[in-house]
Protein backbone atom coordinates (compact mmCIF):
# COMPACT_ATOMS: atom_id res chain seq x y z
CA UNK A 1 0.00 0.00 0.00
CA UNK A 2 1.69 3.24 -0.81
CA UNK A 3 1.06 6.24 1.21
CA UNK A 4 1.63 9.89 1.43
CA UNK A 5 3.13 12.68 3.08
CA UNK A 6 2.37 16.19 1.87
CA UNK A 7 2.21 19.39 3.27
CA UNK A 8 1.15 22.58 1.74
CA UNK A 9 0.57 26.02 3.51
CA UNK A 10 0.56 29.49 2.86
CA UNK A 11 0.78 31.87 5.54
CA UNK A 12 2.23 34.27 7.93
CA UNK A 13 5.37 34.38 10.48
CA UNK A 14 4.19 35.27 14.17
CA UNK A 15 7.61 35.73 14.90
CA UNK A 16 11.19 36.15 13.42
CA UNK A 17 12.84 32.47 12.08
CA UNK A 18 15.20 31.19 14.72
CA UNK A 19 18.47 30.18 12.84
CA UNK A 20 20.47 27.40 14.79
CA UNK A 21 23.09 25.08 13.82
CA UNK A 22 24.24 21.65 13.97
CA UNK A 23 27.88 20.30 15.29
CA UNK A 24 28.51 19.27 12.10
CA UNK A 25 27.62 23.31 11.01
CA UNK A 26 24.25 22.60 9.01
CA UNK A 27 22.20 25.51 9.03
CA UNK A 28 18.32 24.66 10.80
CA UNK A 29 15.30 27.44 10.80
CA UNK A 30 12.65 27.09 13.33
CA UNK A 31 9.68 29.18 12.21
CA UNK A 32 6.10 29.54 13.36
CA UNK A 33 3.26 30.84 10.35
CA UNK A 34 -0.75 31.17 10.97
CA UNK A 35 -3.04 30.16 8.75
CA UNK A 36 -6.26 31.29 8.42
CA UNK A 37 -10.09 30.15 7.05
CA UNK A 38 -13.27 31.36 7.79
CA UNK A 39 -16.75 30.35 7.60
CA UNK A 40 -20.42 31.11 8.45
CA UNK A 41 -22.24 29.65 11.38
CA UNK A 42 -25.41 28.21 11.86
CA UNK A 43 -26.22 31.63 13.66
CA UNK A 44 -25.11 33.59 10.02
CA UNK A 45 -22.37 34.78 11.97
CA UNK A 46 -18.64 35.12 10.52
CA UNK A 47 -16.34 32.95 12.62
CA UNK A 48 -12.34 33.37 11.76
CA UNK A 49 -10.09 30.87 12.53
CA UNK A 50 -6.27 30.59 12.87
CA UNK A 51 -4.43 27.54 12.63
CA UNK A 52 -0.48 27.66 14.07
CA UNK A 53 2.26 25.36 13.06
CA UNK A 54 5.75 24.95 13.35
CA UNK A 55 8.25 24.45 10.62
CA UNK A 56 11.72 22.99 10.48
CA UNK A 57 13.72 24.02 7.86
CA UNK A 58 17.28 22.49 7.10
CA UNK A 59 20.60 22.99 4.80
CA UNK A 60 20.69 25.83 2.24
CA UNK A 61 17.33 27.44 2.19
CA UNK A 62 17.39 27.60 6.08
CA UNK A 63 19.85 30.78 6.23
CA UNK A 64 18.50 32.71 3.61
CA UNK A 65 14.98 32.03 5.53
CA UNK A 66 16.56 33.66 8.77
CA UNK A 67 18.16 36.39 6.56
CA UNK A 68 15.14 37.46 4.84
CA UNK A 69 12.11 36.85 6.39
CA UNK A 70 10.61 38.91 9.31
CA UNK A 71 7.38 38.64 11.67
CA UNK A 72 4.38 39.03 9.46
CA UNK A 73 6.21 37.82 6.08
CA UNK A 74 4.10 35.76 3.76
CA UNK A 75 5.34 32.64 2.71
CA UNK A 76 4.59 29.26 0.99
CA UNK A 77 5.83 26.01 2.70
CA UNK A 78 5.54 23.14 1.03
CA UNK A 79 7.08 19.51 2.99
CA UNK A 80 6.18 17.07 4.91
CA UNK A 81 4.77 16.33 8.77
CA UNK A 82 7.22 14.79 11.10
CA UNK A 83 6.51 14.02 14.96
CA UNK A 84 9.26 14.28 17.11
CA UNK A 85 9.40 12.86 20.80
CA UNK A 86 12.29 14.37 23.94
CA UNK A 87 11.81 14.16 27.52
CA UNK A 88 10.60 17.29 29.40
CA UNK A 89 12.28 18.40 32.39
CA UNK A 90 9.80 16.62 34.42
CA UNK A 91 10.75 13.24 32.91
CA UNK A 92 7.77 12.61 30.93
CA UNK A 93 7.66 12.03 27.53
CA UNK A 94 6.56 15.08 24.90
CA UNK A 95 6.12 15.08 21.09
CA UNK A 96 5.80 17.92 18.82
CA UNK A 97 4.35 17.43 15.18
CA UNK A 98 5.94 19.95 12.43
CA UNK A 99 6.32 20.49 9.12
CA UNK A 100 9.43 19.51 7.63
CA UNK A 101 9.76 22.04 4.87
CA UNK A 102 11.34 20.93 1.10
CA UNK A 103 10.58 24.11 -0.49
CA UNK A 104 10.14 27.47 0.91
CA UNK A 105 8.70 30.74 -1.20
CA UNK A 106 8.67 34.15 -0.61
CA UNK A 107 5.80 35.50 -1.11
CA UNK A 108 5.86 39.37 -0.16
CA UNK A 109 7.41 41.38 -2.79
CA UNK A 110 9.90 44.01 -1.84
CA UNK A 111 7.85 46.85 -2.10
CA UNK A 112 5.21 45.87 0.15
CA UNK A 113 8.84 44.03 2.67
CA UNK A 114 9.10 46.73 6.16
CA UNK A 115 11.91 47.25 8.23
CA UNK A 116 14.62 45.89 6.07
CA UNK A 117 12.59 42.88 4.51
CA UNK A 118 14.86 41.59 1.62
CA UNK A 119 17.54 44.31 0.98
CA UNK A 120 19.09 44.16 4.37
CA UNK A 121 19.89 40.86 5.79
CA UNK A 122 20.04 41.05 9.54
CA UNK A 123 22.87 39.69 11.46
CA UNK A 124 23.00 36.16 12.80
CA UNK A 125 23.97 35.49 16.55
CA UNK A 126 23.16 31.85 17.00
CA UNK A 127 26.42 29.98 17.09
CA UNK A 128 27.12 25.73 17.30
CA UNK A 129 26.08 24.27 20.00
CA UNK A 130 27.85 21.39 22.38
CA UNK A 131 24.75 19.36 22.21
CA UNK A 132 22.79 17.50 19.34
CA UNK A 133 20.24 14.83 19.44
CA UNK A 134 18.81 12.78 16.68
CA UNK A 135 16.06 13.96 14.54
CA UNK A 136 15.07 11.93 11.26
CA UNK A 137 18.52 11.16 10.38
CA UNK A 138 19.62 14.83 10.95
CA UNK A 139 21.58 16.52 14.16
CA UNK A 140 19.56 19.28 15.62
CA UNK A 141 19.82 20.87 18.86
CA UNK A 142 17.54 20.17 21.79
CA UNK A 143 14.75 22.59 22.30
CA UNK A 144 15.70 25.89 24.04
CA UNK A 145 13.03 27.06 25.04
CA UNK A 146 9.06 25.82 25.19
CA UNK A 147 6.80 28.17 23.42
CA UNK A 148 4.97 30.41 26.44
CA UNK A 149 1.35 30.77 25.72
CA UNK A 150 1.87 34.77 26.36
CA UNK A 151 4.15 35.20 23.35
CA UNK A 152 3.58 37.79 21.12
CA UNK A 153 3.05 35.64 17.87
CA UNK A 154 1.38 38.45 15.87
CA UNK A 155 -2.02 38.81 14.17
CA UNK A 156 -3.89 35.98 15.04
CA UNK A 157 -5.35 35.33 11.58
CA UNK A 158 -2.96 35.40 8.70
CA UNK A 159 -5.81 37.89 7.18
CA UNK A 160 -5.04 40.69 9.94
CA UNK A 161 -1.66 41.78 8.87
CA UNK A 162 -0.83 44.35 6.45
CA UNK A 163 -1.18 43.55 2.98
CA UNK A 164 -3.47 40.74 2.46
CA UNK A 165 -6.38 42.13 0.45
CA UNK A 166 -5.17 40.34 -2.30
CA UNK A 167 -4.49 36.86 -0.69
CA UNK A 168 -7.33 34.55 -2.12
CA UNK A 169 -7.92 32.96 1.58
């Protein structure tokens, strides 16, 4: 029986990439994008709906990712899901699902870009770490840091940020 895999998404960042690297130097973006849908209820009411997720993305687009994109950018993801399971500091066991991204687009173009977008990279302060673990056959760092549910992640629908009157969603 074959099966699939597939992930496609179009969205925006609630927060900057987070550029890390492995031991052996390969370049890993951590990025969290919104999308949005909404419908009608049963009441005729308009109810909006946001949908977070978190994407990995590895080796040559990663950098260029961290370099370019900002809170708020639009983007296309397209990749795969992939579960991952650590031990929290309590002891117990904790998975995370996230996309696994093959291909990542740009989708703002560099008139609309704010506060540097695409013309001026920002600089990089993440540095190799000691520690790795095991993730799918690549070396990643352990987590840092937890998401807190008070983060600022932006607009909560995709919608809400500047420039999407002409996103078709």
């Amino acid at each position: 029986m074959a099966s699939l895999n597939k992930v496609m998404l179009i969205g925006r960042l609630g927060r900057d990439p987070e550029l890390r690297y492995t031991q052996a130097g390969q370049p890993i973006v951590n990025m969290r994008m919104a999308t949005d849908e909404s419908y009608t209820n049963q009441q005729g009411e308009r109810v909006d709906k946001a949908e977070w997720h978190s994407v990995v993305v590895f080796g040559r687009q990663a950098e260029p990712c961290a370099n370019y994109l900002r809170k708020g950018s639009l983007v296309y993801v397209e990749g795969s899901l992939q579960t991952r399971k650590w031990q929290g500091q309590d002891g117990n066991d904790r998975y995370s699902t996230e996309v696994k991204a093959q291909r990542v687009q740009f989708l703002d173009s560099r008139n609309t870009q704010q506060q540097g977008g695409y013309d001026a990279p920002r600089q990089q302060q993440a540095q190799p770490q000691q520690q790795s673990q095991q993730w799918g056959g690549q070396q990643q760092q352990p987590q840092q840091q937890q998401q807190q549910p008070a983060e600022d992640l932006g607009p909560a629908f995709p919608s809400e940020a500047s420039g999407m009157d002409d996103v078709p969603f």
